[in-house]
PDB file of N, CA and C in Angstrom:
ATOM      1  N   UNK A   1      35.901  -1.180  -9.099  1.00  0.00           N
ATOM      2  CA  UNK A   1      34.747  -1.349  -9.964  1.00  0.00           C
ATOM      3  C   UNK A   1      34.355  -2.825  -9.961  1.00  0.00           C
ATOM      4  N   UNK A   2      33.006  -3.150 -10.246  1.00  0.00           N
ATOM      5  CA  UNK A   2      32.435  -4.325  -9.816  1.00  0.00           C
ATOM      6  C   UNK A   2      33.115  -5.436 -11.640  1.00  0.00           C
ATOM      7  N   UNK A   3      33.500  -6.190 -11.209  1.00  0.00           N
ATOM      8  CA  UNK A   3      33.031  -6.853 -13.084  1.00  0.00           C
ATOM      9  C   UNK A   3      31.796  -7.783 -13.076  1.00  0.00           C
ATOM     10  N   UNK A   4      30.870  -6.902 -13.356  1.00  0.00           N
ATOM     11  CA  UNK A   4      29.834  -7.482 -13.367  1.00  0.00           C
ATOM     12  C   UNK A   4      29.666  -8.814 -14.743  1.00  0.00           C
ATOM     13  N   UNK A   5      30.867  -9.278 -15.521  1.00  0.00           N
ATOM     14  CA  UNK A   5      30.645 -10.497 -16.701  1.00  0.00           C
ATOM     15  C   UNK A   5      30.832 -11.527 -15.106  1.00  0.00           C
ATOM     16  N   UNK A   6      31.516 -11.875 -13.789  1.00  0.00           N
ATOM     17  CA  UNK A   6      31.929 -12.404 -12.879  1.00  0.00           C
ATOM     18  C   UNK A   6      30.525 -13.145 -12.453  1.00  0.00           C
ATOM     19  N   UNK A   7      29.309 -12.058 -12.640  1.00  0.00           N
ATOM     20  CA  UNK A   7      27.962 -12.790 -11.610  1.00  0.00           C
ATOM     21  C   UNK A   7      27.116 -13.724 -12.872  1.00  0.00           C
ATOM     22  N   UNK A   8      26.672 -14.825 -12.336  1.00  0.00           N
ATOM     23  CA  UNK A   8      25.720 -15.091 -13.125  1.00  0.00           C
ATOM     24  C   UNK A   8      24.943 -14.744 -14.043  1.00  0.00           C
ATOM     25  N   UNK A   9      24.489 -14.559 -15.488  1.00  0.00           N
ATOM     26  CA  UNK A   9      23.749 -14.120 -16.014  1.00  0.00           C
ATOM     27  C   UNK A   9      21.889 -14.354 -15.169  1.00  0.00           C
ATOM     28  N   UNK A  10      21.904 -15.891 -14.680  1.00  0.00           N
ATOM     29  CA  UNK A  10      20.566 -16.189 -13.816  1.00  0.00           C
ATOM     30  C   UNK A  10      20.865 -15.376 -12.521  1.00  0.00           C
ATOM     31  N   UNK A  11      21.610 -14.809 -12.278  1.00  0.00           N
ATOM     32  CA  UNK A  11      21.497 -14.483 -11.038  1.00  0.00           C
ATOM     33  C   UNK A  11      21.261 -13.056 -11.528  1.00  0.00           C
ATOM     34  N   UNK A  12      21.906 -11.956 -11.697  1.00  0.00           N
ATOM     35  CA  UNK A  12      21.503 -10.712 -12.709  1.00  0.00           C
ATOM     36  C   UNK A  12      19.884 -10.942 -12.717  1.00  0.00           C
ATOM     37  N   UNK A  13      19.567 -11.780 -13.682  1.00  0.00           N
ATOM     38  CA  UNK A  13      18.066 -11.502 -14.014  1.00  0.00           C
ATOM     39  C   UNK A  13      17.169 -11.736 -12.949  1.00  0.00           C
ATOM     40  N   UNK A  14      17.869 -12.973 -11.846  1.00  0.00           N
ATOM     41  CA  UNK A  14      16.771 -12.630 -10.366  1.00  0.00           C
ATOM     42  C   UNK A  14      17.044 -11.631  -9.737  1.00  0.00           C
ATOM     43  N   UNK A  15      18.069 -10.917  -9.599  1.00  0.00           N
ATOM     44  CA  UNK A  15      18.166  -9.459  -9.183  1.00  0.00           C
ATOM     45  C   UNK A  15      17.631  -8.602  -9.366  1.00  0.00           C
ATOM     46  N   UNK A  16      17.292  -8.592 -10.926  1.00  0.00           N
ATOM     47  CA  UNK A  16      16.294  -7.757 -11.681  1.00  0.00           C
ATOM     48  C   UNK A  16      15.000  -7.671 -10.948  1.00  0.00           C
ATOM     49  N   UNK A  17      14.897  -8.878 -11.096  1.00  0.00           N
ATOM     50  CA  UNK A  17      13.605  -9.484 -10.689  1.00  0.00           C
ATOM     51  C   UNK A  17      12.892  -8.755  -9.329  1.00  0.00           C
ATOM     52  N   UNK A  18      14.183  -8.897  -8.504  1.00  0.00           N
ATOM     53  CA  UNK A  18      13.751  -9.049  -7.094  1.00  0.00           C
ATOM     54  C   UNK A  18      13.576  -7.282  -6.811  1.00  0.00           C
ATOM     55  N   UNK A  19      14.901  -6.736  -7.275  1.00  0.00           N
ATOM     56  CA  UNK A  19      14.727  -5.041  -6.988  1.00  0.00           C
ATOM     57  C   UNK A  19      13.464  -4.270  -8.178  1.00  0.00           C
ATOM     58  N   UNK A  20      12.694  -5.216  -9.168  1.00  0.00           N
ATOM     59  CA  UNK A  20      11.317  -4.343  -9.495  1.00  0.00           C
ATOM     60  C   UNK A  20      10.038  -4.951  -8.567  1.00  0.00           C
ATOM     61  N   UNK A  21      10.314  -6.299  -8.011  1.00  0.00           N
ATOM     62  CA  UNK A  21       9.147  -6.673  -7.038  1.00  0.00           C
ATOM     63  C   UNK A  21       9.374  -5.707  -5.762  1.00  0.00           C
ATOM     64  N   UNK A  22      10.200  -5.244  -5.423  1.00  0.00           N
ATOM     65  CA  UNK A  22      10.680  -4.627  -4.062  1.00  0.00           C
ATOM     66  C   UNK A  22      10.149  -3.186  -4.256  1.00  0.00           C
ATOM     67  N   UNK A  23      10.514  -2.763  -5.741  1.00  0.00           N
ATOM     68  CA  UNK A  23       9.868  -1.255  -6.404  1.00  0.00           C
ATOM     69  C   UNK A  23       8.162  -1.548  -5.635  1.00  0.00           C
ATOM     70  N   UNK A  24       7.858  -2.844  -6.718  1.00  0.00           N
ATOM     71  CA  UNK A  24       6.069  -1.941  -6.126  1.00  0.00           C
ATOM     72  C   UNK A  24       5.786  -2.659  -5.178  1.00  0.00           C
ATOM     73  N   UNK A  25       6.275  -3.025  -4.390  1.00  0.00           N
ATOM     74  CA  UNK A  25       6.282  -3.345  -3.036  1.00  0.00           C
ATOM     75  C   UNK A  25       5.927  -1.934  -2.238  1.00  0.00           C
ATOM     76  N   UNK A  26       7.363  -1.385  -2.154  1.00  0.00           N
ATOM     77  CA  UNK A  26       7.316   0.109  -1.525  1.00  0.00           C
ATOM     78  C   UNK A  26       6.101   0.992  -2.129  1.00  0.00           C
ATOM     79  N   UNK A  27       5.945   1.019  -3.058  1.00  0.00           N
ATOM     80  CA  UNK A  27       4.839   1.740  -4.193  1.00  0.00           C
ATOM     81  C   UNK A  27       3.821   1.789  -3.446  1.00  0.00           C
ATOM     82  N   UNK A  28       3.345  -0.059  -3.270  1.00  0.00           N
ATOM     83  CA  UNK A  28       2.211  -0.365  -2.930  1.00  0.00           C
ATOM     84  C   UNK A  28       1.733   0.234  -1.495  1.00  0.00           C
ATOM     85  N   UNK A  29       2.709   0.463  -0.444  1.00  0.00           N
ATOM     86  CA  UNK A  29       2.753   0.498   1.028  1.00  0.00           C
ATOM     87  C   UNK A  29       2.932   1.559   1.275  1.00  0.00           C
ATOM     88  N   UNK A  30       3.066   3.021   0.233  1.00  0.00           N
ATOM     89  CA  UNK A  30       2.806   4.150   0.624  1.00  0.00           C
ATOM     90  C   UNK A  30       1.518   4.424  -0.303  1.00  0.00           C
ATOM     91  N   UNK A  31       1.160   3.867  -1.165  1.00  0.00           N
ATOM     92  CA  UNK A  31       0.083   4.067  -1.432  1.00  0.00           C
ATOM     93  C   UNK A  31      -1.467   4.031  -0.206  1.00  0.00           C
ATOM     94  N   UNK A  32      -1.166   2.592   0.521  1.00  0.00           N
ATOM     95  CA  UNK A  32      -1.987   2.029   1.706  1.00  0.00           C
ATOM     96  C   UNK A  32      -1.896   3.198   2.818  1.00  0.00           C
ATOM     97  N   UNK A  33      -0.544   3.898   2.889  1.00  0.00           N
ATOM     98  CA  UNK A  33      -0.433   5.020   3.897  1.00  0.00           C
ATOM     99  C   UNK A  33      -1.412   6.455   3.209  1.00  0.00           C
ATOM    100  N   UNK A  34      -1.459   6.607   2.172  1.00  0.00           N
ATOM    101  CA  UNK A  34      -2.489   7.256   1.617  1.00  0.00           C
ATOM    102  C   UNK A  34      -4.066   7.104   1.627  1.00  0.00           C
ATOM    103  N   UNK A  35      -4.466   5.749   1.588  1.00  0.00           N
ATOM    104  CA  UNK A  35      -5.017   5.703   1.909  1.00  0.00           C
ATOM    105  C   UNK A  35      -6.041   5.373   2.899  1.00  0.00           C
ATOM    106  N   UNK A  36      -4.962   5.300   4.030  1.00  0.00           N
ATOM    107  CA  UNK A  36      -5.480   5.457   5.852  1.00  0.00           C
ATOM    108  C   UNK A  36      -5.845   6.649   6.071  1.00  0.00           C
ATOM    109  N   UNK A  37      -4.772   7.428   5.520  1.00  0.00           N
ATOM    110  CA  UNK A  37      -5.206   8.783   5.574  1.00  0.00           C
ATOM    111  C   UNK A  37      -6.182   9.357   5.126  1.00  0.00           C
ATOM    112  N   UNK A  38      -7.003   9.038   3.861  1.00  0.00           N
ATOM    113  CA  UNK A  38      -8.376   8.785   3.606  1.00  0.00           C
ATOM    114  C   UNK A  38      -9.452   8.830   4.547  1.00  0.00           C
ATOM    115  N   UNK A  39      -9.155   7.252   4.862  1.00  0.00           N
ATOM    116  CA  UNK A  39     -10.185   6.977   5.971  1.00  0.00           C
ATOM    117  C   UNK A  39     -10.209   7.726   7.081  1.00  0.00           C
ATOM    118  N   UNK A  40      -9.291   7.744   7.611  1.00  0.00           N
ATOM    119  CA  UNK A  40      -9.099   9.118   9.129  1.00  0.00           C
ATOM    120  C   UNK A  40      -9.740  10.590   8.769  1.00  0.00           C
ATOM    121  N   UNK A  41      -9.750  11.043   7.704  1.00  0.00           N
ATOM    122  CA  UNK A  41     -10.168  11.784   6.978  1.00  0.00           C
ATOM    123  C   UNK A  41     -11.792  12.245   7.112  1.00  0.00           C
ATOM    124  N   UNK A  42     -12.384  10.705   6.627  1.00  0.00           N
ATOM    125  CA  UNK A  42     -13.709  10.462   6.222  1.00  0.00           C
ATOM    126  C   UNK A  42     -14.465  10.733   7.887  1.00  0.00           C
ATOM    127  N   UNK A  43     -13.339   9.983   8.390  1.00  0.00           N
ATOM    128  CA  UNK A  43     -14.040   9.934  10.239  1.00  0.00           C
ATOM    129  C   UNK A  43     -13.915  11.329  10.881  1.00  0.00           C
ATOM    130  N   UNK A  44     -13.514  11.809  10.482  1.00  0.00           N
ATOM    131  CA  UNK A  44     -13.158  13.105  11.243  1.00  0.00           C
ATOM    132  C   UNK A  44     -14.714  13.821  10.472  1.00  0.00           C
ATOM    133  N   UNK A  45     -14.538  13.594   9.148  1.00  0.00           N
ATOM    134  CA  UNK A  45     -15.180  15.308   8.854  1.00  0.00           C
ATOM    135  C   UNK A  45     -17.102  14.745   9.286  1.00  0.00           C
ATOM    136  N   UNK A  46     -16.892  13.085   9.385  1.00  0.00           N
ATOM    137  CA  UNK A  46     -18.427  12.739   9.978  1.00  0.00           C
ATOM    138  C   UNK A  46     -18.755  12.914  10.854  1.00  0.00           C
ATOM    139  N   UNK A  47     -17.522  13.304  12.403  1.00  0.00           N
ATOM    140  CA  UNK A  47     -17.552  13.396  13.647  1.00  0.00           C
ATOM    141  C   UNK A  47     -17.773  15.014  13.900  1.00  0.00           C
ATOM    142  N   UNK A  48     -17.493  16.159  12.469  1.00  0.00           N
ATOM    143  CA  UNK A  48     -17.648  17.037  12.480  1.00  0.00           C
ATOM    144  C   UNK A  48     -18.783  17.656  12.215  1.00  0.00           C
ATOM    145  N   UNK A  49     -19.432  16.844  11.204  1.00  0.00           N
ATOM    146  CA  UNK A  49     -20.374  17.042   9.999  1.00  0.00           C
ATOM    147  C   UNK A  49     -21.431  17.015  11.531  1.00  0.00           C
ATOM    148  N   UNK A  50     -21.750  15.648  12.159  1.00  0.00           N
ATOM    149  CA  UNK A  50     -22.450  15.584  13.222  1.00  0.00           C
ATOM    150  C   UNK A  50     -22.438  16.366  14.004  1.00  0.00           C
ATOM    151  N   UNK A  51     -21.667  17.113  14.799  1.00  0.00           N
ATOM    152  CA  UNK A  51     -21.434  18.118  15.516  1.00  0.00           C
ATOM    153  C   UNK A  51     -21.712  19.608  15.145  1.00  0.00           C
ATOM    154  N   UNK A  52     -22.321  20.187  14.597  1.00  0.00           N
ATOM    155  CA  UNK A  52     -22.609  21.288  13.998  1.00  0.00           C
ATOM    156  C   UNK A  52     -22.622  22.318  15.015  1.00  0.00           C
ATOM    157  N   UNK A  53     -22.054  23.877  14.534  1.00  0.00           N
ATOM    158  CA  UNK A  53     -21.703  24.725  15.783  1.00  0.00           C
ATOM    159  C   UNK A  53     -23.315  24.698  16.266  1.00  0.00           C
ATOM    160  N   UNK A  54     -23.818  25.734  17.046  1.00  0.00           N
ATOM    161  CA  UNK A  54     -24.596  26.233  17.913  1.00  0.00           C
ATOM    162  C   UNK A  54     -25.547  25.071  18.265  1.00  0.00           C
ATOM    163  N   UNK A  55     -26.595  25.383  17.590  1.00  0.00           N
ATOM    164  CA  UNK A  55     -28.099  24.554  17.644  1.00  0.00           C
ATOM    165  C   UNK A  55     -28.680  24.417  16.587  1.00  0.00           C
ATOM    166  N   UNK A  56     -27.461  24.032  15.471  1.00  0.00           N
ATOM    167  CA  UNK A  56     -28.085  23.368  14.118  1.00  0.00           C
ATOM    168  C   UNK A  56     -28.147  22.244  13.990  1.00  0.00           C
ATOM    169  N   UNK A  57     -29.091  21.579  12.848  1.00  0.00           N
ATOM    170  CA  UNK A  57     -28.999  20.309  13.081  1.00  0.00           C
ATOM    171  C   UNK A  57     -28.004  19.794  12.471  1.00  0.00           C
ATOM    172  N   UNK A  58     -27.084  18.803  12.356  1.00  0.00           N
ATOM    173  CA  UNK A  58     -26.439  17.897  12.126  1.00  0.00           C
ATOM    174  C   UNK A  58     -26.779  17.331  10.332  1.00  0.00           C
ATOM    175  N   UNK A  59     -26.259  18.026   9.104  1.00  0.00           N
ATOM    176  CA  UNK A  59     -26.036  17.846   7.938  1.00  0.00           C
ATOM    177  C   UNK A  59     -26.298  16.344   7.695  1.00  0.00           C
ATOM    178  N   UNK A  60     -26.672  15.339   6.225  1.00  0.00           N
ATOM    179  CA  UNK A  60     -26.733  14.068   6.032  1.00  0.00           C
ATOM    180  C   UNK A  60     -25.013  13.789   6.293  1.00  0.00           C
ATOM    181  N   UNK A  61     -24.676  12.460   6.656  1.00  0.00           N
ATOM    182  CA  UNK A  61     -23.315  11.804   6.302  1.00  0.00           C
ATOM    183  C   UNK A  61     -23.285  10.950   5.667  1.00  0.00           C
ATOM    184  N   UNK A  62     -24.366  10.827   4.498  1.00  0.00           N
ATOM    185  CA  UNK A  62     -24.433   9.674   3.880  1.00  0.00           C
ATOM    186  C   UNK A  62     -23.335   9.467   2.741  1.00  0.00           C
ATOM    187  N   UNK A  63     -23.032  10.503   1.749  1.00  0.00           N
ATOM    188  CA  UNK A  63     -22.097  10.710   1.218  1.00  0.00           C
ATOM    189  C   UNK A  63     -20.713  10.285   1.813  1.00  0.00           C
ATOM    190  N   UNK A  64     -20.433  10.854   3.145  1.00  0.00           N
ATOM    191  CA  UNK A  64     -19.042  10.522   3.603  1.00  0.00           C
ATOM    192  C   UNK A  64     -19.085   9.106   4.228  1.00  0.00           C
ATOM    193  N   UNK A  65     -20.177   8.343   4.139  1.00  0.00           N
ATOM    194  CA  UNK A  65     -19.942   6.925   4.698  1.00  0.00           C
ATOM    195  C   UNK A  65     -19.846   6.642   3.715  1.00  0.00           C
ATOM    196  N   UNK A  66     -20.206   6.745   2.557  1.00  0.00           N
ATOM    197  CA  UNK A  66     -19.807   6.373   1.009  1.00  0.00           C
ATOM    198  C   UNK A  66     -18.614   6.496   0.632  1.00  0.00           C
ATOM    199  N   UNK A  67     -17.863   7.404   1.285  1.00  0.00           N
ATOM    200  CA  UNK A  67     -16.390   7.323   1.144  1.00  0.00           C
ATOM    201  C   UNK A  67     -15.536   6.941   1.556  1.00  0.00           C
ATOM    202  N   UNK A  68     -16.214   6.356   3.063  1.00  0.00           N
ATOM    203  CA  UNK A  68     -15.444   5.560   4.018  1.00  0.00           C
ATOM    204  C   UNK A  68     -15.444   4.380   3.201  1.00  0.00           C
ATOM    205  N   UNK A  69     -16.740   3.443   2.967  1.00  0.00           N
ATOM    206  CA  UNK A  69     -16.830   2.141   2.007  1.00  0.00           C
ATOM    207  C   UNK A  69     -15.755   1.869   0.881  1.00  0.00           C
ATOM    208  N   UNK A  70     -15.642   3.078   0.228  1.00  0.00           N
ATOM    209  CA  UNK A  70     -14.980   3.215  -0.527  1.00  0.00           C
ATOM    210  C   UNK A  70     -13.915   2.704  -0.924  1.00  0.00           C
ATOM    211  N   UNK A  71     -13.519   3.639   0.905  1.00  0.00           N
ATOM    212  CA  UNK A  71     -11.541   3.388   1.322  1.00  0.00           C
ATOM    213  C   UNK A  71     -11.598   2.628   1.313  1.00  0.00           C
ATOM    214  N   UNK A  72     -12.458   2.032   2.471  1.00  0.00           N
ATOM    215  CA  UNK A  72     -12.102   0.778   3.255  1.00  0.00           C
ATOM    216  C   UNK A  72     -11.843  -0.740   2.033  1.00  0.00           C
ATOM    217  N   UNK A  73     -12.830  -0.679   1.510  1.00  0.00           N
ATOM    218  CA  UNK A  73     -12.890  -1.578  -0.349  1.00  0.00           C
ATOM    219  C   UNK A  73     -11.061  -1.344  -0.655  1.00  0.00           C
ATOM    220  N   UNK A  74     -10.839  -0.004  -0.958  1.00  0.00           N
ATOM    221  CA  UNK A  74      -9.429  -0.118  -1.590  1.00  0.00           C
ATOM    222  C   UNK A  74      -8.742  -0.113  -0.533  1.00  0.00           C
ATOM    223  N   UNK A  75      -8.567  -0.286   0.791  1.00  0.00           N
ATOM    224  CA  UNK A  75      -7.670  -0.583   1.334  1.00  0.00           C
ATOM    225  C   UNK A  75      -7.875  -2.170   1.560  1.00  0.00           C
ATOM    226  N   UNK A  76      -8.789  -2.440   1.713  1.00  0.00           N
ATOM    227  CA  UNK A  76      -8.337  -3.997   1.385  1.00  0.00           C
ATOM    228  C   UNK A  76      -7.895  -4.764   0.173  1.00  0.00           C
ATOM    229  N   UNK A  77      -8.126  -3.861  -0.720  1.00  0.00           N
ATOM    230  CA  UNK A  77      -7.011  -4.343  -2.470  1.00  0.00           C
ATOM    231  C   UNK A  77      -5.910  -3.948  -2.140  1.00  0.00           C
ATOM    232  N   UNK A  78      -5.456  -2.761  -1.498  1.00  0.00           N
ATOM    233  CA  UNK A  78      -3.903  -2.871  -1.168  1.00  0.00           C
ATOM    234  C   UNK A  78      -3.116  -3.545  -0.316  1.00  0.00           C
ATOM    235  N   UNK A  79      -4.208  -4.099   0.721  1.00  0.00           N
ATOM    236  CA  UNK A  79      -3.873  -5.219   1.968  1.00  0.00           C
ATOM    237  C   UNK A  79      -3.607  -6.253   1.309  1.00  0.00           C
ATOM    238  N   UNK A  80      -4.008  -6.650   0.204  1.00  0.00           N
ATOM    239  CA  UNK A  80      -3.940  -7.893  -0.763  1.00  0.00           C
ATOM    240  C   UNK A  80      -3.087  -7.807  -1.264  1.00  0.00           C
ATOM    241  N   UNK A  81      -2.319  -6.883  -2.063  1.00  0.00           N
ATOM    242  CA  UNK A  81      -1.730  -6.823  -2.662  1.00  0.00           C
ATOM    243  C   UNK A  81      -0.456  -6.862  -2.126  1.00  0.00           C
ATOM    244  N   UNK A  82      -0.115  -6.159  -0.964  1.00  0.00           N
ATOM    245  CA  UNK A  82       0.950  -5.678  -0.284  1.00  0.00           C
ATOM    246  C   UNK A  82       1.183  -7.120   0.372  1.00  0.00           C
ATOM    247  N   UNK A  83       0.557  -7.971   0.791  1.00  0.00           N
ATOM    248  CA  UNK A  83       0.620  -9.541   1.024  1.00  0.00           C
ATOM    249  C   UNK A  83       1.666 -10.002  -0.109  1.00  0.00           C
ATOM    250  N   UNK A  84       0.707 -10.024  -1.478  1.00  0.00           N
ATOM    251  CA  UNK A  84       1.178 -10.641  -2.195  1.00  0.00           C
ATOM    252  C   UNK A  84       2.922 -10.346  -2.946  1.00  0.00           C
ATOM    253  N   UNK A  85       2.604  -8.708  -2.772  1.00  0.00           N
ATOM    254  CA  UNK A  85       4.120  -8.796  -3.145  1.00  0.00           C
ATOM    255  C   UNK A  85       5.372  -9.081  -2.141  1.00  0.00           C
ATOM    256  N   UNK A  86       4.713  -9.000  -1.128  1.00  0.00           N
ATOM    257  CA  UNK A  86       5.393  -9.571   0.349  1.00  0.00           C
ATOM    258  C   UNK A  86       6.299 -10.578  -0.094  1.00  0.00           C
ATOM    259  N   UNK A  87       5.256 -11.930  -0.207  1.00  0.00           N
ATOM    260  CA  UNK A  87       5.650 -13.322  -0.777  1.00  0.00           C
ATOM    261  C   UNK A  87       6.311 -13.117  -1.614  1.00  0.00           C
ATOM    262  N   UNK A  88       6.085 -12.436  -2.561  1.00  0.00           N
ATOM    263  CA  UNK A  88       6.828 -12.832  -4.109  1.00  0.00           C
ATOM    264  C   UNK A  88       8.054 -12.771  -3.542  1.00  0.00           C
ATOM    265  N   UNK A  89       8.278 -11.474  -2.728  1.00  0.00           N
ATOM    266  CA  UNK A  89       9.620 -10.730  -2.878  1.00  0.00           C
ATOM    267  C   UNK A  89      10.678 -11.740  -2.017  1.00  0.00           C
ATOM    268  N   UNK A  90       9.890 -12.542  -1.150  1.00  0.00           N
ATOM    269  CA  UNK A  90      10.205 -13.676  -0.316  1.00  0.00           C
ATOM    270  C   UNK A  90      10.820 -14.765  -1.122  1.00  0.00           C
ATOM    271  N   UNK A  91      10.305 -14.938  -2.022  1.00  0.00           N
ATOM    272  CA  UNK A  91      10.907 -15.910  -2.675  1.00  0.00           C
ATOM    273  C   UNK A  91      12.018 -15.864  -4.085  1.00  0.00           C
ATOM    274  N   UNK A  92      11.862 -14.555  -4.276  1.00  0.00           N
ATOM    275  CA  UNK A  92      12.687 -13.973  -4.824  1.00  0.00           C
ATOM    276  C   UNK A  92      14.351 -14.101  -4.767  1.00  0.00           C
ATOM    277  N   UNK A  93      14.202 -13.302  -3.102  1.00  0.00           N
ATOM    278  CA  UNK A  93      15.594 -12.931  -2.529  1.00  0.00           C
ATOM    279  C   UNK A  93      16.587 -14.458  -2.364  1.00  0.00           C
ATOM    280  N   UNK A  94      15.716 -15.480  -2.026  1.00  0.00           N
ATOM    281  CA  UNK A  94      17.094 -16.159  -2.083  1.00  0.00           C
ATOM    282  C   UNK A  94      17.944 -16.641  -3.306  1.00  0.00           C
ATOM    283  N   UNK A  95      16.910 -16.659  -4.519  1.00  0.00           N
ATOM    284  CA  UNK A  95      17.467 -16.547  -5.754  1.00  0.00           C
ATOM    285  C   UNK A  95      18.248 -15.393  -6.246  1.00  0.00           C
ATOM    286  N   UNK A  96      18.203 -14.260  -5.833  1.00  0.00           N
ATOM    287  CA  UNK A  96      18.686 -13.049  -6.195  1.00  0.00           C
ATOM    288  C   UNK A  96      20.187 -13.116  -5.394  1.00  0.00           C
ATOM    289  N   UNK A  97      19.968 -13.192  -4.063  1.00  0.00           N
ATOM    290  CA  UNK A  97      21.210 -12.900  -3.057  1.00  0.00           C
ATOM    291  C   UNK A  97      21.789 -13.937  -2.082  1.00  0.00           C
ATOM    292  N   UNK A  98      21.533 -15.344  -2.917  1.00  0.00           N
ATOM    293  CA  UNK A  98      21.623 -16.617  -1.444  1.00  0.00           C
ATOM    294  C   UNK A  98      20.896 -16.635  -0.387  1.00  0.00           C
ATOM    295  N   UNK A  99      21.628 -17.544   0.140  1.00  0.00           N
ATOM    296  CA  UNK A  99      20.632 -18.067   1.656  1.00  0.00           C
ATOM    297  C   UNK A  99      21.421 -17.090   2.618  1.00  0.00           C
ATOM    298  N   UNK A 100      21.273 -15.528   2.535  1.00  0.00           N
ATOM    299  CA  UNK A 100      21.583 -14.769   4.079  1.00  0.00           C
ATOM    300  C   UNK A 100      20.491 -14.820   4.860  1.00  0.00           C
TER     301      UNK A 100
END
């Protein structure tokens, strides 16, 4: 069994620290995988929408480029974000676990 009274109390709390920045870290980066999948989504059903069976015409896609904008908007808040907790978590770890 660990005796955890042995570790630092500052070190404990950058641990803390470091394994809830690491939480929405991961959070953040399957969220971004959600929403690629979005966008792939949006492209497909416009590449479909355009294509209409026989000799119909081709439906508006204005709506689904509206949803592409959309993604694309929140996938660059999660590109940001997923940066930022990048760093944090960067600077975190050597306070949490030394210089490995």
């Amino acid at each position: 069994m660990l005796d955890l009274s042995t570790i630092p109390a500052d070190v404990l709390l950058a641990r803390g620290h470091y394994a809830t920045v690491r939480s929405a870290h991961e959070d953040a980066k399957k969220a971004l995988q959600i929403l690629t999948g979005k966008l792939a989504s949006v492209s497909s059903r416009v590449l479909r929408q355009m294509q209409p069976d026989n000799d119909a015409e081709p439906e508006s896609v204005e709506q689904l480029l509206a949803e592409g904008r959309t993604a694309l908007n929140e996938i660059e808040g999660a590109c940001k974000m997923i940066a930022d907790l990048a760093h944090q978590r960067a600077e975190l770890k050597p306070l949490a676990w030394g210089r490995k």
